[in-house]
Every structure is written in structure tokens, then in C-alpha cells.
PDB file of N, CA and C in Angstrom:
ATOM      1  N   UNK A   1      27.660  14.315  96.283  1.00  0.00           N
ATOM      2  CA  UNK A   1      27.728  14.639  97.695  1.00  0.00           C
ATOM      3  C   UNK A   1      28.376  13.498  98.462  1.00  0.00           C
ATOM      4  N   UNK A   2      29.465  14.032  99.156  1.00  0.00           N
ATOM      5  CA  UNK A   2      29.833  12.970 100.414  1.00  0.00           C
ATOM      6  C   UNK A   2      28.874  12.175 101.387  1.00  0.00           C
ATOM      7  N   UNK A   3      28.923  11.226 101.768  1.00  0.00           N
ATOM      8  CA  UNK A   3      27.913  10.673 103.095  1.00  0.00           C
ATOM      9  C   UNK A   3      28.989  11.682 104.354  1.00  0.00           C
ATOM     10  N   UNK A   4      27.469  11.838 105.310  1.00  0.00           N
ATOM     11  CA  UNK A   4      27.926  12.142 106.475  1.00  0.00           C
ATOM     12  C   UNK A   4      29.310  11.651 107.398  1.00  0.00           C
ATOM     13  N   UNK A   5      30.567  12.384 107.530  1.00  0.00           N
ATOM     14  CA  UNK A   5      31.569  11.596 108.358  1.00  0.00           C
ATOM     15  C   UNK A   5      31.027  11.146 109.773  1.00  0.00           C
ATOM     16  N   UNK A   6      30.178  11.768 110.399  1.00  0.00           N
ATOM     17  CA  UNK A   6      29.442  11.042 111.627  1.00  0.00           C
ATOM     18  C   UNK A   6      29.082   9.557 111.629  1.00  0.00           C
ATOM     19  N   UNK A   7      28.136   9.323 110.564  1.00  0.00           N
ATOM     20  CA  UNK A   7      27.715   8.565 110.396  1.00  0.00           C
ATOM     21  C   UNK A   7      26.778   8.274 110.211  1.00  0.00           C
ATOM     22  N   UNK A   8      25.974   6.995 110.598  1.00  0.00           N
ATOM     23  CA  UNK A   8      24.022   7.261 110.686  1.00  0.00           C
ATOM     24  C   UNK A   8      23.873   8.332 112.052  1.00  0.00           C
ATOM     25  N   UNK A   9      22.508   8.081 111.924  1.00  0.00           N
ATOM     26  CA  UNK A   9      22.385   8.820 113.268  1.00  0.00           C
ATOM     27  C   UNK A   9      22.035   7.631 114.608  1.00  0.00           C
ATOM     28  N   UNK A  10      21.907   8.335 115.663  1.00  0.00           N
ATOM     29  CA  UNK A  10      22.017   7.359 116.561  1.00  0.00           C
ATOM     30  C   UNK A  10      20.405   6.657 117.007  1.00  0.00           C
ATOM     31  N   UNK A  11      20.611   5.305 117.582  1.00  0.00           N
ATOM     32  CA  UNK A  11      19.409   4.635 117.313  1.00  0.00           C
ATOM     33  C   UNK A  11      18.579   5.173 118.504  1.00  0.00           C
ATOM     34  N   UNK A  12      17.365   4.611 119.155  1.00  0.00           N
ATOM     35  CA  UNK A  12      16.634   5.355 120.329  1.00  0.00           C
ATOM     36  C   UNK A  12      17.209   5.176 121.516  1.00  0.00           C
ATOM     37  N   UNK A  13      18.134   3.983 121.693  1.00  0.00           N
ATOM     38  CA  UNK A  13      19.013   3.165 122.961  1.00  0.00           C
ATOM     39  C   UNK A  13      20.161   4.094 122.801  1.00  0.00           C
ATOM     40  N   UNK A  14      20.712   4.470 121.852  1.00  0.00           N
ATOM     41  CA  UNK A  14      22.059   5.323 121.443  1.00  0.00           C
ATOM     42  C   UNK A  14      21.901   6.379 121.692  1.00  0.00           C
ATOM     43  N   UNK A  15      20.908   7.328 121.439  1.00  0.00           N
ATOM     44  CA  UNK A  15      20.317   9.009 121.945  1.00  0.00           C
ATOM     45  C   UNK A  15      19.952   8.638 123.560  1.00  0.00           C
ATOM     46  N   UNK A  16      19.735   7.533 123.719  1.00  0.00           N
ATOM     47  CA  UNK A  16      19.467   7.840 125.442  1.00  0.00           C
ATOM     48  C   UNK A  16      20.534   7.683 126.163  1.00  0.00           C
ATOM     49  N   UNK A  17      21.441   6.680 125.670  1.00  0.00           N
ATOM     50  CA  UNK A  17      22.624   6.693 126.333  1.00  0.00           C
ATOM     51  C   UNK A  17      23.462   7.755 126.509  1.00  0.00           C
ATOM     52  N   UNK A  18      23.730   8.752 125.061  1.00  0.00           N
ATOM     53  CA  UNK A  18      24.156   9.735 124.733  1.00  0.00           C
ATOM     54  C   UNK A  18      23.545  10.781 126.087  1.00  0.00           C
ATOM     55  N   UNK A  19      22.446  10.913 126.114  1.00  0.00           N
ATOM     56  CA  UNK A  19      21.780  11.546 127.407  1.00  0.00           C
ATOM     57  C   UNK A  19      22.228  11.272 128.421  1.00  0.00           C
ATOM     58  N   UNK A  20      22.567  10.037 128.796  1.00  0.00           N
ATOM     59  CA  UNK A  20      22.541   9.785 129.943  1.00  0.00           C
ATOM     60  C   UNK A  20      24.303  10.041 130.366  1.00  0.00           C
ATOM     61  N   UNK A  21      24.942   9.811 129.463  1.00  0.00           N
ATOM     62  CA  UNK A  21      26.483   9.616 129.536  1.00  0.00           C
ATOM     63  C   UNK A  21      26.608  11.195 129.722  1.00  0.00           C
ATOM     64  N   UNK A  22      26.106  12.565 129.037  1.00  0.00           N
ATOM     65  CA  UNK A  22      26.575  13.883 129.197  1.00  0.00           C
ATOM     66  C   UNK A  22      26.110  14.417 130.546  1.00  0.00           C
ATOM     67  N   UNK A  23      25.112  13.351 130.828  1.00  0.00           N
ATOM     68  CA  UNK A  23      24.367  14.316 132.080  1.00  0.00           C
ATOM     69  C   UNK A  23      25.334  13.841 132.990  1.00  0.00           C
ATOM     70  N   UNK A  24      26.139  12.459 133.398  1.00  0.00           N
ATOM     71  CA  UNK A  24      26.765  12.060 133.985  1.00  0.00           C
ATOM     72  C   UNK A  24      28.260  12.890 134.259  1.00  0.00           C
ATOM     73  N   UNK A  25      28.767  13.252 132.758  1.00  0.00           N
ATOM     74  CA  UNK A  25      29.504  14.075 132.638  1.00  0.00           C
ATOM     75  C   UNK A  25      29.558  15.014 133.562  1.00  0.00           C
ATOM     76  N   UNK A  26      28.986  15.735 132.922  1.00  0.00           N
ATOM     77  CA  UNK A  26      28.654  16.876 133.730  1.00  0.00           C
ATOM     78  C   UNK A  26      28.534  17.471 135.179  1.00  0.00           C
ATOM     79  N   UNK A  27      27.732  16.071 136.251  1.00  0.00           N
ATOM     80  CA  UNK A  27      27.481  15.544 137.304  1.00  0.00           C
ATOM     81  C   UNK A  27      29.488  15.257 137.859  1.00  0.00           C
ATOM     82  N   UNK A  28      30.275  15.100 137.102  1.00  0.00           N
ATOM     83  CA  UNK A  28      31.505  14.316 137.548  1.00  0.00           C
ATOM     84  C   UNK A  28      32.537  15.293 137.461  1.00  0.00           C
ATOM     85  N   UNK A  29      32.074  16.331 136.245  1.00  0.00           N
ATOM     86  CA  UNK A  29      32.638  17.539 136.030  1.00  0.00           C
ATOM     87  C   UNK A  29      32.577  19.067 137.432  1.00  0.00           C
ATOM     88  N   UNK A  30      31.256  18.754 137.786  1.00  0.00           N
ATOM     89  CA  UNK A  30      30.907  19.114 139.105  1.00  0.00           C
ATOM     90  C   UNK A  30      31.677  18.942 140.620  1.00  0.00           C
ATOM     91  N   UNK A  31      31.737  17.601 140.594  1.00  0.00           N
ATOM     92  CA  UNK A  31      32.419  16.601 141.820  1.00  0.00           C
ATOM     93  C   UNK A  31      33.738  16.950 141.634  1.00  0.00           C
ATOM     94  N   UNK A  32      34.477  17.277 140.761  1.00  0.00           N
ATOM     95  CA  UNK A  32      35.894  17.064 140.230  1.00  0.00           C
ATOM     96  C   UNK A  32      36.056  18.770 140.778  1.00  0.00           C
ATOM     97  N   UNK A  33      35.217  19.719 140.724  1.00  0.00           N
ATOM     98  CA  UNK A  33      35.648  21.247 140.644  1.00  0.00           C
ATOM     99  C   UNK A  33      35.487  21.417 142.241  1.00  0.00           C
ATOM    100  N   UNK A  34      34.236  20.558 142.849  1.00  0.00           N
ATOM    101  CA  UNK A  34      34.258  20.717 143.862  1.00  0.00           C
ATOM    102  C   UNK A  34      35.445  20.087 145.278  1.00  0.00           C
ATOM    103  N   UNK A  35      35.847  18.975 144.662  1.00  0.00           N
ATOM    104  CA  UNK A  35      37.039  18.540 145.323  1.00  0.00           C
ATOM    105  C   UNK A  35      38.210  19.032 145.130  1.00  0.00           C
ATOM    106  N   UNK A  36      38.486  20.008 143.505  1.00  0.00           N
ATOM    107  CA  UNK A  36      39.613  20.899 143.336  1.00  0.00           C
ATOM    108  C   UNK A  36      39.113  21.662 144.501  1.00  0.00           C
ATOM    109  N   UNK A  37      38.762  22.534 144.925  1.00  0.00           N
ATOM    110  CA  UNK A  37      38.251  23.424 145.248  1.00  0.00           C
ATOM    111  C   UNK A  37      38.766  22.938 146.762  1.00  0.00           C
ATOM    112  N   UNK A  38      38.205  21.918 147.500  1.00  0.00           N
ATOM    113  CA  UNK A  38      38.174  21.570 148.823  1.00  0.00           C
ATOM    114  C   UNK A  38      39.886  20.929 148.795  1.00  0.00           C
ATOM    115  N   UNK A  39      40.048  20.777 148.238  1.00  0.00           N
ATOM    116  CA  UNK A  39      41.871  20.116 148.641  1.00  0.00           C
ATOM    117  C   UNK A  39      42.274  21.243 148.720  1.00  0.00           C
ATOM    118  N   UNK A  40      41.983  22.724 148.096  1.00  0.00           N
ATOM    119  CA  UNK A  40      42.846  23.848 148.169  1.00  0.00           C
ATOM    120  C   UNK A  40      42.373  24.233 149.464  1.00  0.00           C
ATOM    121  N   UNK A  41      41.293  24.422 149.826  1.00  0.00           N
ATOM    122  CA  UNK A  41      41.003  24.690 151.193  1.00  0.00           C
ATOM    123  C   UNK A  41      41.856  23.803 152.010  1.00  0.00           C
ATOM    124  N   UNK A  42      41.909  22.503 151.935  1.00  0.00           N
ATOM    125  CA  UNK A  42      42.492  21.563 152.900  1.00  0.00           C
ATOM    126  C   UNK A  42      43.991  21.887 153.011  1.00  0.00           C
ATOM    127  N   UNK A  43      44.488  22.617 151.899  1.00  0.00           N
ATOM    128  CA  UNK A  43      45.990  22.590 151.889  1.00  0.00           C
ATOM    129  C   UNK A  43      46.237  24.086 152.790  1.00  0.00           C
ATOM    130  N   UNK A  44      45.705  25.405 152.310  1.00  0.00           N
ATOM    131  CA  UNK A  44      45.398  26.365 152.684  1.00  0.00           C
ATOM    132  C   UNK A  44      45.431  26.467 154.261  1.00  0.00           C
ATOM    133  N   UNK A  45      44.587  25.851 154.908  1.00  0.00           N
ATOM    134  CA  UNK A  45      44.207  25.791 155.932  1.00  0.00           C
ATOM    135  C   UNK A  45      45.649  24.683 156.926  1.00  0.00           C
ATOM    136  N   UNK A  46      46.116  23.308 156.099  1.00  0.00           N
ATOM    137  CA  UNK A  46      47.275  22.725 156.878  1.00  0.00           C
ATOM    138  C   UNK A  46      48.192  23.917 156.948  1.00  0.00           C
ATOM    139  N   UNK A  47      48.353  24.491 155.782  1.00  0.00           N
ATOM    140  CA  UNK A  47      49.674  25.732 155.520  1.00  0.00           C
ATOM    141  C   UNK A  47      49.864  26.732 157.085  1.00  0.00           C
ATOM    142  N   UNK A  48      48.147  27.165 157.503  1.00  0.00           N
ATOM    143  CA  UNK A  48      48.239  28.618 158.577  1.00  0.00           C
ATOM    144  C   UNK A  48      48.551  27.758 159.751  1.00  0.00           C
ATOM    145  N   UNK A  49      48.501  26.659 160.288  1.00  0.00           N
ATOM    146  CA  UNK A  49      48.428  25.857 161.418  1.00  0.00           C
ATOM    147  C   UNK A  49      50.216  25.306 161.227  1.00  0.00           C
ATOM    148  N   UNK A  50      50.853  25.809 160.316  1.00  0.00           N
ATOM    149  CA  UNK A  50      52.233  25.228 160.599  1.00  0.00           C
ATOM    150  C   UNK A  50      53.120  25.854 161.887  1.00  0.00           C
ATOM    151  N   UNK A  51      53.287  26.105 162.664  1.00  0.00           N
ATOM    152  CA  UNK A  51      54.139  26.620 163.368  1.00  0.00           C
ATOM    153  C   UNK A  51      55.452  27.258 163.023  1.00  0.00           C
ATOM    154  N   UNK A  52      55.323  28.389 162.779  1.00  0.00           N
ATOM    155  CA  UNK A  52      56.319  29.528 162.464  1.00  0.00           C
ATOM    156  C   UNK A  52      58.487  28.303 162.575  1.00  0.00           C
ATOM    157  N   UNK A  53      59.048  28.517 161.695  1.00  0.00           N
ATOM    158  CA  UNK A  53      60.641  28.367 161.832  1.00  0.00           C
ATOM    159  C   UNK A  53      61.228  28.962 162.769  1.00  0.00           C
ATOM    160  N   UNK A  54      62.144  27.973 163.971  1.00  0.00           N
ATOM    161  CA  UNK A  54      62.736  29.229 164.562  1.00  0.00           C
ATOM    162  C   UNK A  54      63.872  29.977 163.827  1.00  0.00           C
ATOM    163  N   UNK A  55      64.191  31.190 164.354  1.00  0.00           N
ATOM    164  CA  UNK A  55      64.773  31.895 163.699  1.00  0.00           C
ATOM    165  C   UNK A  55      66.748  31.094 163.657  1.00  0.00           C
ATOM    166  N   UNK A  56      67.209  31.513 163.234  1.00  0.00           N
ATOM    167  CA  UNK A  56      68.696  31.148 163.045  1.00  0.00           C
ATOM    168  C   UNK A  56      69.736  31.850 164.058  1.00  0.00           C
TER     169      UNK A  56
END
């Protein structure tokens, strides 16, 4: 049998970090959808307030 390509497993400081780093993730993954989200509004909204071209 091969050893695991992972490796060992992770120590009690290493599983908490691991915790702590996905929850963070996640938390940033959040912030990131919500500011996609609000720049499209922000752009959206500069776009209707442009004042029409005059015509030619």
C-alpha cells in the first residue's frame, strides 16, 4: 500500500486553523458577492442619471 498523498493528518493547532481559515473564506466570499453586486447597482444607477445625447 502507498502512504497517504495528503499526508499526516493535521495537528489540533492545524484543524483549528483549517476552521478558522474556511470560515474566513467564506465570510470574504460573502463581502466579495456583495460588493459585486453593489458596484453593479452603482454603475446601473450612474448609467439612468446620464443625460440623454443631443441629437445630430
Amino acid at each position: 500500500m502507498s502512504a497517504d498523498p495528503a499526508g499526516p493528518p493535521p495537528t489540533g493547532d492545524e484543524h483549528a486553523e483549517l476552521i478558522f481559515l474556511r470560515a474566513e473564506n467564506a465570510l470574504l466570499r460573502t463581502e466579495r458577492d456583495i460588493l459585486v453586486k453593489a458596484a453593479g447597482w452603482f454603475a446601473a444607477d450612474a448609467l439612468s442619471r446620464r443625460p440623454d445625447p443631443e441629437p445630430r
